[in-house]
ModelCIF file with pLDDT and N, C-alpha, C, O atoms, coordinates in Angstrom:
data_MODEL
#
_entry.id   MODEL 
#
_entity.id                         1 
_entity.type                       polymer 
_entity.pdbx_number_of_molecules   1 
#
_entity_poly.entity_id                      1 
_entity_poly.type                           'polypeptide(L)' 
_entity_poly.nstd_linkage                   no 
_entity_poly.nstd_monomer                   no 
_entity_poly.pdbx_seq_one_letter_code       
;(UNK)(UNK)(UNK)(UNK)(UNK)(UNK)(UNK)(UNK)(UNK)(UNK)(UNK)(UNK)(UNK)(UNK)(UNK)(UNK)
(UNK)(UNK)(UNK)(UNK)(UNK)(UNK)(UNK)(UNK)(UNK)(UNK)(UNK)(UNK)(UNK)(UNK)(UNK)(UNK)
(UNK)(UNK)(UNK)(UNK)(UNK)(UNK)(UNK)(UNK)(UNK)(UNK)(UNK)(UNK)(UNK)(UNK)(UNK)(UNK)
;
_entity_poly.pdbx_seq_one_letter_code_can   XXXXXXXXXXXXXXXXXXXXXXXXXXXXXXXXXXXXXXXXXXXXXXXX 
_entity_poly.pdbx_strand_id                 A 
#
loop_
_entity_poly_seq.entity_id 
_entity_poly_seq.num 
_entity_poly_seq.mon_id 
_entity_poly_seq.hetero 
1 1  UNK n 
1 2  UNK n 
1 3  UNK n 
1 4  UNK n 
1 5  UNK n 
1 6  UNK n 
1 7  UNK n 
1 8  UNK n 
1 9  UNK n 
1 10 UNK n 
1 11 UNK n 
1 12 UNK n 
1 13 UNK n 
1 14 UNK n 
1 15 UNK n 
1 16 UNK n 
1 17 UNK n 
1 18 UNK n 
1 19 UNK n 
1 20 UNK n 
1 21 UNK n 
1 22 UNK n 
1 23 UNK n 
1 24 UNK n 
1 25 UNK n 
1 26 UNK n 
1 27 UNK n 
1 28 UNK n 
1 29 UNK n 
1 30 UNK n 
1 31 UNK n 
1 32 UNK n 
1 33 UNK n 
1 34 UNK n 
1 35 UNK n 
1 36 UNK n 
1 37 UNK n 
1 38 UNK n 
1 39 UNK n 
1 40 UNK n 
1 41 UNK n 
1 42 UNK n 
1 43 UNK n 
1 44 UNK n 
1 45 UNK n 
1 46 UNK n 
1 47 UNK n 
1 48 UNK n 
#
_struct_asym.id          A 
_struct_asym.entity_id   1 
#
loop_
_ma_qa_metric.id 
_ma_qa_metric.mode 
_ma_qa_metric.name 
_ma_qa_metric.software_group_id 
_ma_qa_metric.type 
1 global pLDDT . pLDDT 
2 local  pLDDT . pLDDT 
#
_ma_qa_metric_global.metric_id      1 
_ma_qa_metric_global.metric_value   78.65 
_ma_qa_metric_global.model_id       1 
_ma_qa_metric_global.ordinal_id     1 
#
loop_
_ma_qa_metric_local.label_asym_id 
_ma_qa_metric_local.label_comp_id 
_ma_qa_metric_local.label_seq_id 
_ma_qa_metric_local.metric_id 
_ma_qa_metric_local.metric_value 
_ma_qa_metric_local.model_id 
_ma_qa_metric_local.ordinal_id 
A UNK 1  2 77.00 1 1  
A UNK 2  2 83.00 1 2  
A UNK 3  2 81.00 1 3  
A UNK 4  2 77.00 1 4  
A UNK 5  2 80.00 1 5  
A UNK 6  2 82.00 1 6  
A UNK 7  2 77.00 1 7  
A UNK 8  2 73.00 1 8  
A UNK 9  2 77.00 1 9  
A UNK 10 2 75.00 1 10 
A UNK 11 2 70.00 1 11 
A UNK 12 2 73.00 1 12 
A UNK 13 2 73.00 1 13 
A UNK 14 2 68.00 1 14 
A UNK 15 2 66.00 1 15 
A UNK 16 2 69.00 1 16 
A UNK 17 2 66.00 1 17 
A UNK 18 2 66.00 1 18 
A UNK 19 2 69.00 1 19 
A UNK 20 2 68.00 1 20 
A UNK 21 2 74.00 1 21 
A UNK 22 2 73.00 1 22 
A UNK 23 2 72.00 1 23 
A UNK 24 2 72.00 1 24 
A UNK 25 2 73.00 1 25 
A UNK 26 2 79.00 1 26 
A UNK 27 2 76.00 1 27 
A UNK 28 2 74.00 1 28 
A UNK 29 2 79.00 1 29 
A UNK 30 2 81.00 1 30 
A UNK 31 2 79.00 1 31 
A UNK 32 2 79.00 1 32 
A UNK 33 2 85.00 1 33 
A UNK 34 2 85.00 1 34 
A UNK 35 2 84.00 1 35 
A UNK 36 2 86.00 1 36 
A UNK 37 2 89.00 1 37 
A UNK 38 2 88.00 1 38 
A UNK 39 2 86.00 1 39 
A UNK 40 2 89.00 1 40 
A UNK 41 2 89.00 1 41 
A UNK 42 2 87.00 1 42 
A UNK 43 2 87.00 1 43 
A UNK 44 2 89.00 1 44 
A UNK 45 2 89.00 1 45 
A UNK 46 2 85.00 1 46 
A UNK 47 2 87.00 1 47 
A UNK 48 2 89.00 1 48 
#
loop_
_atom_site.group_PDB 
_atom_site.id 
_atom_site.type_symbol 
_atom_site.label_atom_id 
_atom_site.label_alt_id 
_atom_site.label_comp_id 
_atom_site.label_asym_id 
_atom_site.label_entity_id 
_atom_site.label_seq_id 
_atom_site.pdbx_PDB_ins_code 
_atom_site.Cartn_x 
_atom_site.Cartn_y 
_atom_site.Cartn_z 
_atom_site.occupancy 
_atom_site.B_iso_or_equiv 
_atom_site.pdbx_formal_charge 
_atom_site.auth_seq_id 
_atom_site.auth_comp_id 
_atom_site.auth_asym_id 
_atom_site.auth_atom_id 
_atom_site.pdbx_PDB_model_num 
ATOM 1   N N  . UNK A 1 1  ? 19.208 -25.204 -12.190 1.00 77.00 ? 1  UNK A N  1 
ATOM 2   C CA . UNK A 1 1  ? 20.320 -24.618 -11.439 1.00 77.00 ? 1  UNK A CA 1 
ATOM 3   C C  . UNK A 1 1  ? 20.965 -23.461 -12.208 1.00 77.00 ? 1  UNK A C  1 
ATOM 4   O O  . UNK A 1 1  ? 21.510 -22.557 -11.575 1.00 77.00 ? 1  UNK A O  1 
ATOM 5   N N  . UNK A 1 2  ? 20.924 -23.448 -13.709 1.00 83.00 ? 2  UNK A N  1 
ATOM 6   C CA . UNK A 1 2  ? 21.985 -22.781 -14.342 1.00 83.00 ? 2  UNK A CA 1 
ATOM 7   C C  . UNK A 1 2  ? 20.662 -21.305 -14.524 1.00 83.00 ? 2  UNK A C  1 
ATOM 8   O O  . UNK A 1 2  ? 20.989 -20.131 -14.350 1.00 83.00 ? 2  UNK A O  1 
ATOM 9   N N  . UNK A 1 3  ? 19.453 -21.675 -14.834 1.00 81.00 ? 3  UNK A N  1 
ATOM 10  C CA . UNK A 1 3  ? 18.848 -20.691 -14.388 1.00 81.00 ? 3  UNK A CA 1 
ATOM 11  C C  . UNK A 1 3  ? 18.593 -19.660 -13.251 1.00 81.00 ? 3  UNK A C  1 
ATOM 12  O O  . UNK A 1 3  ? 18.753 -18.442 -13.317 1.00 81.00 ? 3  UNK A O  1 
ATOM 13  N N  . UNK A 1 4  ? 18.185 -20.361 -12.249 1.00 77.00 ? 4  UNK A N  1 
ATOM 14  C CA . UNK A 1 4  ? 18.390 -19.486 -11.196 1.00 77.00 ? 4  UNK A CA 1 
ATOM 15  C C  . UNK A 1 4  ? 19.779 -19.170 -10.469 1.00 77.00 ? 4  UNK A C  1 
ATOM 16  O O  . UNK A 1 4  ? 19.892 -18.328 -9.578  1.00 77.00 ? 4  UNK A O  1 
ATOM 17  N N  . UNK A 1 5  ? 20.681 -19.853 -10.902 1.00 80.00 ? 5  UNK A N  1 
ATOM 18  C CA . UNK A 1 5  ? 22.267 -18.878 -11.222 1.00 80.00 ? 5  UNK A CA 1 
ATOM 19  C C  . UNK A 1 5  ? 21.819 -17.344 -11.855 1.00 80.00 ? 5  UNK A C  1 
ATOM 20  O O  . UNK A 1 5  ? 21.818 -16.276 -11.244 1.00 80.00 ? 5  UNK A O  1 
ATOM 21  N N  . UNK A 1 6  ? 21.621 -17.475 -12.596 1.00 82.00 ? 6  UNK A N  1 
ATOM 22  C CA . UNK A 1 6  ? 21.575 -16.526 -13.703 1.00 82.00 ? 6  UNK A CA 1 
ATOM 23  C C  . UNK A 1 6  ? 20.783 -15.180 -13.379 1.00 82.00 ? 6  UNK A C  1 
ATOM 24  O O  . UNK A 1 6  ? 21.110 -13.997 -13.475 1.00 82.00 ? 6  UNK A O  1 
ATOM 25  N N  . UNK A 1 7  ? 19.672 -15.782 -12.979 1.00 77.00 ? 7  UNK A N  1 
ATOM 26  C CA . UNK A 1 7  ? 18.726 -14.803 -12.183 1.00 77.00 ? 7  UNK A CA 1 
ATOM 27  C C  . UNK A 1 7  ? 19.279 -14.269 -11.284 1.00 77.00 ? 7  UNK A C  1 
ATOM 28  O O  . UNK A 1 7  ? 19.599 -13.080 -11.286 1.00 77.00 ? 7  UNK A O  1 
ATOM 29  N N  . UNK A 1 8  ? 19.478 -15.062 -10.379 1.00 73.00 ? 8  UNK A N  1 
ATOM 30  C CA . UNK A 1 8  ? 20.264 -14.578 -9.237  1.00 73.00 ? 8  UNK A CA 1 
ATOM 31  C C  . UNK A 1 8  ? 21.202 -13.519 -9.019  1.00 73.00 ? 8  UNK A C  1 
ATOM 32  O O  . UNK A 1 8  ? 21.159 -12.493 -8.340  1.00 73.00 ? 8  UNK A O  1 
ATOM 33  N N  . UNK A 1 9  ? 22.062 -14.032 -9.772  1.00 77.00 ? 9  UNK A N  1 
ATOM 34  C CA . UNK A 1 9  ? 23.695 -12.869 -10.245 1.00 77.00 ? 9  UNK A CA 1 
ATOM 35  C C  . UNK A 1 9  ? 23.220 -11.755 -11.161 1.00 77.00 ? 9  UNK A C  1 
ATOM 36  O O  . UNK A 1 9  ? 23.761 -10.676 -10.919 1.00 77.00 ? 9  UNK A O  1 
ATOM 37  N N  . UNK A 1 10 ? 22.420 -11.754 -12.065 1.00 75.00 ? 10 UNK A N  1 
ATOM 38  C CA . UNK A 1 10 ? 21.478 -10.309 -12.825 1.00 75.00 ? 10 UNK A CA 1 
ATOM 39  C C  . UNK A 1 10 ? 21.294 -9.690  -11.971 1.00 75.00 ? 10 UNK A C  1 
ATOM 40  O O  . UNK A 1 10 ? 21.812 -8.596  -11.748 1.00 75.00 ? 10 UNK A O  1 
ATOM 41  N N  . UNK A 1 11 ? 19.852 -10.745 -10.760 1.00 70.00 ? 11 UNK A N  1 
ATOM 42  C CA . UNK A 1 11 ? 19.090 -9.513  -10.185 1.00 70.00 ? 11 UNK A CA 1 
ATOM 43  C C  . UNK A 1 11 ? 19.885 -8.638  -9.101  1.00 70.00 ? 11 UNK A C  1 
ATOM 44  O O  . UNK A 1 11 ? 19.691 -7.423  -9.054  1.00 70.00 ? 11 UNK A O  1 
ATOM 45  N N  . UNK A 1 12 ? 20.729 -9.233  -8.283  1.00 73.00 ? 12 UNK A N  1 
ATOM 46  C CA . UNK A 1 12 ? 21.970 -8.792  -7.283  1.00 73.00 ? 12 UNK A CA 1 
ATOM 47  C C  . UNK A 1 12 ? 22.803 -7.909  -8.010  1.00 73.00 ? 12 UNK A C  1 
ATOM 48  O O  . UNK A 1 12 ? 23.062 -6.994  -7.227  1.00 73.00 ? 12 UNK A O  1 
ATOM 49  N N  . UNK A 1 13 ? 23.369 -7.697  -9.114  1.00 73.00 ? 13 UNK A N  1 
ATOM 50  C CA . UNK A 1 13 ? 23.793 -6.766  -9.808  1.00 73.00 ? 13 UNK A CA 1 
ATOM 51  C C  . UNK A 1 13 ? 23.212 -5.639  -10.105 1.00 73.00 ? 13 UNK A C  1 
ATOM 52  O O  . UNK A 1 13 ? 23.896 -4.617  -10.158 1.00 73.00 ? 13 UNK A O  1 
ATOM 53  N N  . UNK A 1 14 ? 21.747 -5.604  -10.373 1.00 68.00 ? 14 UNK A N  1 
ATOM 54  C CA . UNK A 1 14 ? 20.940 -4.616  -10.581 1.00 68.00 ? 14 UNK A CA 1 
ATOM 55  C C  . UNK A 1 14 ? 20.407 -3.685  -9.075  1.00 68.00 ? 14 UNK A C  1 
ATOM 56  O O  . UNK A 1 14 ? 20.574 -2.533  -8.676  1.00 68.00 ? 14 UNK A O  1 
ATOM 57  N N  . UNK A 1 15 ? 19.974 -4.434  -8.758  1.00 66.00 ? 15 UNK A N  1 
ATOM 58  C CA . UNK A 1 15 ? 19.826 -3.970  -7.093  1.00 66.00 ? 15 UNK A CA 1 
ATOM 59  C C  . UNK A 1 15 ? 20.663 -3.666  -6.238  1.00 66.00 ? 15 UNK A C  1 
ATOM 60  O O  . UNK A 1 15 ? 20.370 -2.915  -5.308  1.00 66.00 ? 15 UNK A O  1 
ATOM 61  N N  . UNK A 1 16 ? 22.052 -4.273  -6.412  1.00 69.00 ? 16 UNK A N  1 
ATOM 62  C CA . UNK A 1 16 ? 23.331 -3.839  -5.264  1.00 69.00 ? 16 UNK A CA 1 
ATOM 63  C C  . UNK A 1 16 ? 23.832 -2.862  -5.956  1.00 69.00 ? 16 UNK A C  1 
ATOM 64  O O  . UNK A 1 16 ? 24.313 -2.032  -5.184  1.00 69.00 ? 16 UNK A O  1 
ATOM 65  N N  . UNK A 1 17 ? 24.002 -2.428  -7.558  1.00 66.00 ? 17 UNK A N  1 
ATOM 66  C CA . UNK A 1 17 ? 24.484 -1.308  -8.134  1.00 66.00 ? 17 UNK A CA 1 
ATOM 67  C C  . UNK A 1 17 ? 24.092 0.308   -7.820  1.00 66.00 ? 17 UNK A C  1 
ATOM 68  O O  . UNK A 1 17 ? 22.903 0.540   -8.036  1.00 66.00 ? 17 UNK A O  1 
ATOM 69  N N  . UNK A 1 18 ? 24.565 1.001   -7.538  1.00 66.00 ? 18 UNK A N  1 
ATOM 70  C CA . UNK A 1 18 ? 24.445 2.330   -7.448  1.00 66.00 ? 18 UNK A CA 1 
ATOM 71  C C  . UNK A 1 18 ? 24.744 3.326   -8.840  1.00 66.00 ? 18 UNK A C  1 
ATOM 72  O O  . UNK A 1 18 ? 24.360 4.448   -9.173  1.00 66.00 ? 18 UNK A O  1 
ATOM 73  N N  . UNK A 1 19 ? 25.419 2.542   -9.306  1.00 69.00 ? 19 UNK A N  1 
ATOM 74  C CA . UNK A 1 19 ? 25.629 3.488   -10.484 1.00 69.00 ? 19 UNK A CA 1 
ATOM 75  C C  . UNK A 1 19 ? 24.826 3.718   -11.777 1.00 69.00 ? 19 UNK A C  1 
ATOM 76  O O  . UNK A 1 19 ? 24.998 4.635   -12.581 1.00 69.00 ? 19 UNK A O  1 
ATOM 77  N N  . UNK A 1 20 ? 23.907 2.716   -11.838 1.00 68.00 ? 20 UNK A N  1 
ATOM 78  C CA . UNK A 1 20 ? 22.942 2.819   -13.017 1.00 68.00 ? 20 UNK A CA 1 
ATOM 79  C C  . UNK A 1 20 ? 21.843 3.544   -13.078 1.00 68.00 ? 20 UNK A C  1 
ATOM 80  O O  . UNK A 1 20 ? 21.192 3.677   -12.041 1.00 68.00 ? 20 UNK A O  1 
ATOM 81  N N  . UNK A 1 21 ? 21.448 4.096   -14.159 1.00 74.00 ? 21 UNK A N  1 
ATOM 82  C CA . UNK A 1 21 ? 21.030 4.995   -14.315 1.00 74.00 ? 21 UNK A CA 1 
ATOM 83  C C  . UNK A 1 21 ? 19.117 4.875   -13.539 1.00 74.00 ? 21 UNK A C  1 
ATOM 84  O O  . UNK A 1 21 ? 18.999 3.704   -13.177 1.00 74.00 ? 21 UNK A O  1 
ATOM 85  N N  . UNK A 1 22 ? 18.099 5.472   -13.304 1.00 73.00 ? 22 UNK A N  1 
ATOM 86  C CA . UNK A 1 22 ? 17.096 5.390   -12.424 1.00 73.00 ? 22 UNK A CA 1 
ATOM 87  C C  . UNK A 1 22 ? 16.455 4.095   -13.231 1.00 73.00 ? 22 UNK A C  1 
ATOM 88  O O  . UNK A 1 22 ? 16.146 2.998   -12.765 1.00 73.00 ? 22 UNK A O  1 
ATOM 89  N N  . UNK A 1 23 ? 16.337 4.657   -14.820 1.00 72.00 ? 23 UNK A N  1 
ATOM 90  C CA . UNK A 1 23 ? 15.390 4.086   -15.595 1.00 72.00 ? 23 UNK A CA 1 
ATOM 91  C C  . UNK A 1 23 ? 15.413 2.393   -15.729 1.00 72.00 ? 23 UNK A C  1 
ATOM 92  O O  . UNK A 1 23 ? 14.611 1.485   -15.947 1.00 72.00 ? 23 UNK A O  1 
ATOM 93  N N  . UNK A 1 24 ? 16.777 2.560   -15.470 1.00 72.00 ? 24 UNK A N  1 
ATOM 94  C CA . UNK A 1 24 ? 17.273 1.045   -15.664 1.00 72.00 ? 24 UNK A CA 1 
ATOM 95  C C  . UNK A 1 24 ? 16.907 -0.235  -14.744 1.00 72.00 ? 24 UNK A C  1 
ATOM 96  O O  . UNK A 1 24 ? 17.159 -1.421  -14.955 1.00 72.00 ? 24 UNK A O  1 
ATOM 97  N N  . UNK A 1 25 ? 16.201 0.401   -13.607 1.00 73.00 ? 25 UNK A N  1 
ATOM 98  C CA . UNK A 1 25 ? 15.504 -0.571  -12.738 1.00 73.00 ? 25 UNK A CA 1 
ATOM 99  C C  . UNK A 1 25 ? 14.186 -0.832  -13.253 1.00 73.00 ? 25 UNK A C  1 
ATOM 100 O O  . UNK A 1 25 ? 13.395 -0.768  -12.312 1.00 73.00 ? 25 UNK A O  1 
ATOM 101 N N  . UNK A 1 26 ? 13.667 -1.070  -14.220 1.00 79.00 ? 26 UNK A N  1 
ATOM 102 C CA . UNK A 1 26 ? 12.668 -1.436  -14.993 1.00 79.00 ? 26 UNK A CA 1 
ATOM 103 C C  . UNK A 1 26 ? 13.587 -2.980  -15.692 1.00 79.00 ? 26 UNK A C  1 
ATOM 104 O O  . UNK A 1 26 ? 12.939 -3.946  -16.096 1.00 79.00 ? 26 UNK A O  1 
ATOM 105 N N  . UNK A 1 27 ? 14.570 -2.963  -15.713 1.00 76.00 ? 27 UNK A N  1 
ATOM 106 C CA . UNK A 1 27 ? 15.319 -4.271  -15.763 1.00 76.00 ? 27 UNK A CA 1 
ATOM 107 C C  . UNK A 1 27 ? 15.132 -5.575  -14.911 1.00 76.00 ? 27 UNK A C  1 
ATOM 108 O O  . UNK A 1 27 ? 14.851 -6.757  -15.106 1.00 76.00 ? 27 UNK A O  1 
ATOM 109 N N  . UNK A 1 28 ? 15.540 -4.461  -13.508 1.00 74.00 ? 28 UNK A N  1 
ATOM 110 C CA . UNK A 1 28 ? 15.621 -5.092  -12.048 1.00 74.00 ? 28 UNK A CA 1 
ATOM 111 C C  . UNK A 1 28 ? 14.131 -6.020  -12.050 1.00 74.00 ? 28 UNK A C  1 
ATOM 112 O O  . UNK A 1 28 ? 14.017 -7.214  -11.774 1.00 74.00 ? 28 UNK A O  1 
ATOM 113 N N  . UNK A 1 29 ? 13.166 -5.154  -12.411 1.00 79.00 ? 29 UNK A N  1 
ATOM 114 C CA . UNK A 1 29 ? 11.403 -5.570  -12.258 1.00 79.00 ? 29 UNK A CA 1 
ATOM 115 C C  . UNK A 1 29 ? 11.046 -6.729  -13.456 1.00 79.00 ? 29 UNK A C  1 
ATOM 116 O O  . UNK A 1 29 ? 10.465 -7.771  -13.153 1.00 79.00 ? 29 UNK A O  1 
ATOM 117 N N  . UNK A 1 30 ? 11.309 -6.534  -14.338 1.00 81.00 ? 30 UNK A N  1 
ATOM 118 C CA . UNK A 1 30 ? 11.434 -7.141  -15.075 1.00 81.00 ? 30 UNK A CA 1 
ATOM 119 C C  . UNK A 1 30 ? 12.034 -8.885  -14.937 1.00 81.00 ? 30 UNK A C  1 
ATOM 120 O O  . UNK A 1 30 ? 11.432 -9.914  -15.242 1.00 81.00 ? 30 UNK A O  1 
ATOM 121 N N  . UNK A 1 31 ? 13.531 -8.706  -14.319 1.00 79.00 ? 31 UNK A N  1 
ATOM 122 C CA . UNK A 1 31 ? 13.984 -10.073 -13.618 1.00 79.00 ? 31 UNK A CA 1 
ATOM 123 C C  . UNK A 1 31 ? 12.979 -10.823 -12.967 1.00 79.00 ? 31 UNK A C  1 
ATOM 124 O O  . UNK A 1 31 ? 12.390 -11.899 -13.068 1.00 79.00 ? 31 UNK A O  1 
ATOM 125 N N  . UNK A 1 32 ? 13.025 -9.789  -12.242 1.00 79.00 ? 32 UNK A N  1 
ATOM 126 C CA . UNK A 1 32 ? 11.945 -10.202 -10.694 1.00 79.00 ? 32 UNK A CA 1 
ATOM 127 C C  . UNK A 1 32 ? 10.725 -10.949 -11.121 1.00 79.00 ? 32 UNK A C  1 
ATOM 128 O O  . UNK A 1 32 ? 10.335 -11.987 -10.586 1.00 79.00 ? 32 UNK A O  1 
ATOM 129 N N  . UNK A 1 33 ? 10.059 -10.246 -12.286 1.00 85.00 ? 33 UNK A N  1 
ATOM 130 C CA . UNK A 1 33 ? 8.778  -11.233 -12.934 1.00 85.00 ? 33 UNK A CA 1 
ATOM 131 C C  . UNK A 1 33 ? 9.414  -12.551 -13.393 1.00 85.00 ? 33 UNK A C  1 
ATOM 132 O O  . UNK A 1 33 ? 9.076  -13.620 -12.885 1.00 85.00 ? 33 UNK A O  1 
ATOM 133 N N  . UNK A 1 34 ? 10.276 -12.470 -14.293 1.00 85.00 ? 34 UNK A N  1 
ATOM 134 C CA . UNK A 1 34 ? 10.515 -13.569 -14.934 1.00 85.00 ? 34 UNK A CA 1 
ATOM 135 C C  . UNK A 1 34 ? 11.321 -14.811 -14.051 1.00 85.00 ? 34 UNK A C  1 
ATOM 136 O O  . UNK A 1 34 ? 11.511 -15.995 -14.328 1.00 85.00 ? 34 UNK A O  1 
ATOM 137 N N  . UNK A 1 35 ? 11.701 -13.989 -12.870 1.00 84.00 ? 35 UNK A N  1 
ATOM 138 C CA . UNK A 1 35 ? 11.946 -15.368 -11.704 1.00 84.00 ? 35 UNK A CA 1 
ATOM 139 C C  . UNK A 1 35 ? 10.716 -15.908 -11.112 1.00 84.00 ? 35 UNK A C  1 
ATOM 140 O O  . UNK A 1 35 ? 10.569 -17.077 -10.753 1.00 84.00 ? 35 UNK A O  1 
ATOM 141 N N  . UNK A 1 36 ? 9.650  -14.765 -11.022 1.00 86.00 ? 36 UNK A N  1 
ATOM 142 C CA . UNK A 1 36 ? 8.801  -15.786 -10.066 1.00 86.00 ? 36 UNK A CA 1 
ATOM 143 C C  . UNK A 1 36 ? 8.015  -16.243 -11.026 1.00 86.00 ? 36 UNK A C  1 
ATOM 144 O O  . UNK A 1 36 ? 7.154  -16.965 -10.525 1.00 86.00 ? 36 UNK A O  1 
ATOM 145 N N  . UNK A 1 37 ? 7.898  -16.146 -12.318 1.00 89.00 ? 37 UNK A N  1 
ATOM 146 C CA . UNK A 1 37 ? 7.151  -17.252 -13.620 1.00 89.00 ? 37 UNK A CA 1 
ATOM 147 C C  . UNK A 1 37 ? 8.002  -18.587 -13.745 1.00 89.00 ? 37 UNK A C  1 
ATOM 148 O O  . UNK A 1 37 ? 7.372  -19.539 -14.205 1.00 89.00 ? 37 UNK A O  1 
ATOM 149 N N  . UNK A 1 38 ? 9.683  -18.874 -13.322 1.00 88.00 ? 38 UNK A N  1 
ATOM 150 C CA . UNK A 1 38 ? 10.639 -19.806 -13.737 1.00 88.00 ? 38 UNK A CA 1 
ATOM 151 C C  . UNK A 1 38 ? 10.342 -20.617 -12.328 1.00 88.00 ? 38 UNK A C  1 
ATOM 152 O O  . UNK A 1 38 ? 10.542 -21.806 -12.081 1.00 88.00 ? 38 UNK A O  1 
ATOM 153 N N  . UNK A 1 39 ? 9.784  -19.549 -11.466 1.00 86.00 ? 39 UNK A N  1 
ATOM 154 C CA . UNK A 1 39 ? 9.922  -20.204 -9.916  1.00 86.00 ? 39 UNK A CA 1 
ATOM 155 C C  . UNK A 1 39 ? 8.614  -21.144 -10.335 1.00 86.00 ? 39 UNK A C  1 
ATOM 156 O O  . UNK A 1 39 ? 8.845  -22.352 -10.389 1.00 86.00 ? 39 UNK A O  1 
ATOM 157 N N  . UNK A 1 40 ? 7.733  -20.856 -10.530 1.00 89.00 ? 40 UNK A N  1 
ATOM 158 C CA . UNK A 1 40 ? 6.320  -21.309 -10.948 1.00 89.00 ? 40 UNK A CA 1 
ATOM 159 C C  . UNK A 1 40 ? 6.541  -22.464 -11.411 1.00 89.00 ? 40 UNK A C  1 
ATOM 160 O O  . UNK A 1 40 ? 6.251  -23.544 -10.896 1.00 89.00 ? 40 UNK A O  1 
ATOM 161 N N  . UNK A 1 41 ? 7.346  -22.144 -12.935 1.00 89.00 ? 41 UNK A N  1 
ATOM 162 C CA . UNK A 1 41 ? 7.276  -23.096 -13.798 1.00 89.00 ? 41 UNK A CA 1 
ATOM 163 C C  . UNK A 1 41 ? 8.094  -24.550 -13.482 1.00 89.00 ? 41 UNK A C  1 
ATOM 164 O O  . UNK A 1 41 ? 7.909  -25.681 -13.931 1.00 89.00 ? 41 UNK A O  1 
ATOM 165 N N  . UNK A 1 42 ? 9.129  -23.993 -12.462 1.00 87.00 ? 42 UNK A N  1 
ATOM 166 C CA . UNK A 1 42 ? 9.875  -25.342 -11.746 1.00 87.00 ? 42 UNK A CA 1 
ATOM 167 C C  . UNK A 1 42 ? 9.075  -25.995 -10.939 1.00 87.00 ? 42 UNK A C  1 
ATOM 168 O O  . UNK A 1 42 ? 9.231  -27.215 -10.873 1.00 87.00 ? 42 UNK A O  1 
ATOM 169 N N  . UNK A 1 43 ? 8.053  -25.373 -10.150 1.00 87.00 ? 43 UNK A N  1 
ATOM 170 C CA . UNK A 1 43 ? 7.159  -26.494 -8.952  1.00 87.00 ? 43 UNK A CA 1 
ATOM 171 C C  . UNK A 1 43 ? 6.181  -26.831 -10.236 1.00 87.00 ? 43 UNK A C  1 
ATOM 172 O O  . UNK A 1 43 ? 6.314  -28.042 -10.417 1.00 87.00 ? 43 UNK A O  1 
ATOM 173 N N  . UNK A 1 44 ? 5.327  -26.342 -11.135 1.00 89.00 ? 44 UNK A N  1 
ATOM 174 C CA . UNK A 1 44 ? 4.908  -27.095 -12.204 1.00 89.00 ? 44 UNK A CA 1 
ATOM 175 C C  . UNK A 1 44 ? 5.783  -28.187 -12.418 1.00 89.00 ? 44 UNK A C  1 
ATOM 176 O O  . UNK A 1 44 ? 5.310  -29.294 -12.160 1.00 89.00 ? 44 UNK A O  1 
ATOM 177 N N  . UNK A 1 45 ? 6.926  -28.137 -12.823 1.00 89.00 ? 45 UNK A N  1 
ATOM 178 C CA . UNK A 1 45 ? 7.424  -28.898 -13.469 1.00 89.00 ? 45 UNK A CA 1 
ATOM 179 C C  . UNK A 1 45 ? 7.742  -30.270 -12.534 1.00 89.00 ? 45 UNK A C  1 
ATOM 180 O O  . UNK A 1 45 ? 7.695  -31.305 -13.199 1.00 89.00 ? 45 UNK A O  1 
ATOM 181 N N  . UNK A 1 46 ? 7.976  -30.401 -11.479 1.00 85.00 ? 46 UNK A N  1 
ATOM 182 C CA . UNK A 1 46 ? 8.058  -30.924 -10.206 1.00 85.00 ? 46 UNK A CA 1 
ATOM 183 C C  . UNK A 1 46 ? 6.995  -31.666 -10.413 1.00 85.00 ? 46 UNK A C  1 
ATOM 184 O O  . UNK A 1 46 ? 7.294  -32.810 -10.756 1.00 85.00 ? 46 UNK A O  1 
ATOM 185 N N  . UNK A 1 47 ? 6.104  -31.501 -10.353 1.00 87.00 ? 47 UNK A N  1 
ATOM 186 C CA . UNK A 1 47 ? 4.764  -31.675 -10.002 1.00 87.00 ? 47 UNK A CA 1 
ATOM 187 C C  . UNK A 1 47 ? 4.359  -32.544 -11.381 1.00 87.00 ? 47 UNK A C  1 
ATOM 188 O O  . UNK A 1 47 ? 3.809  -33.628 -11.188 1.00 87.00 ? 47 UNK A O  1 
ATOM 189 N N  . UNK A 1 48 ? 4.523  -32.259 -12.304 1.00 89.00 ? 48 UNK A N  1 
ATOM 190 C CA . UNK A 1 48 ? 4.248  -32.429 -13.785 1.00 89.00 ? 48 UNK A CA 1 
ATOM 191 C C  . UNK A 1 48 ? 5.377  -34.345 -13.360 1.00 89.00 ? 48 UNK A C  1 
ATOM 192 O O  . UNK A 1 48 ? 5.585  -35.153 -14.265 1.00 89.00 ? 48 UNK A O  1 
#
């Protein structure tokens, strides 16, 4: 839960922001991988 909090409120910050600079959405992409590896790793873990 406290993870995908976390993700969540990053990636919505990065993406709803207008003011950051272009480069900085290499952040945004970045999230985005590492949610759908945590997303992964939770139905693993489920499953496990």
């Amino acid at each position: 839960l406290v993870l995908a909090l976390l993700f969540g409120m990053d990636f919505f910050v990065f993406e709803s922001s207008s003011f950051f600079p272009e480069w900085l959405s290499i952040i945004s992409i970045s999230l985005a991988i590492l949610f759908i590896l945590l997303t992964l790793l939770t139905l693993y873990f489920f499953s496990v």
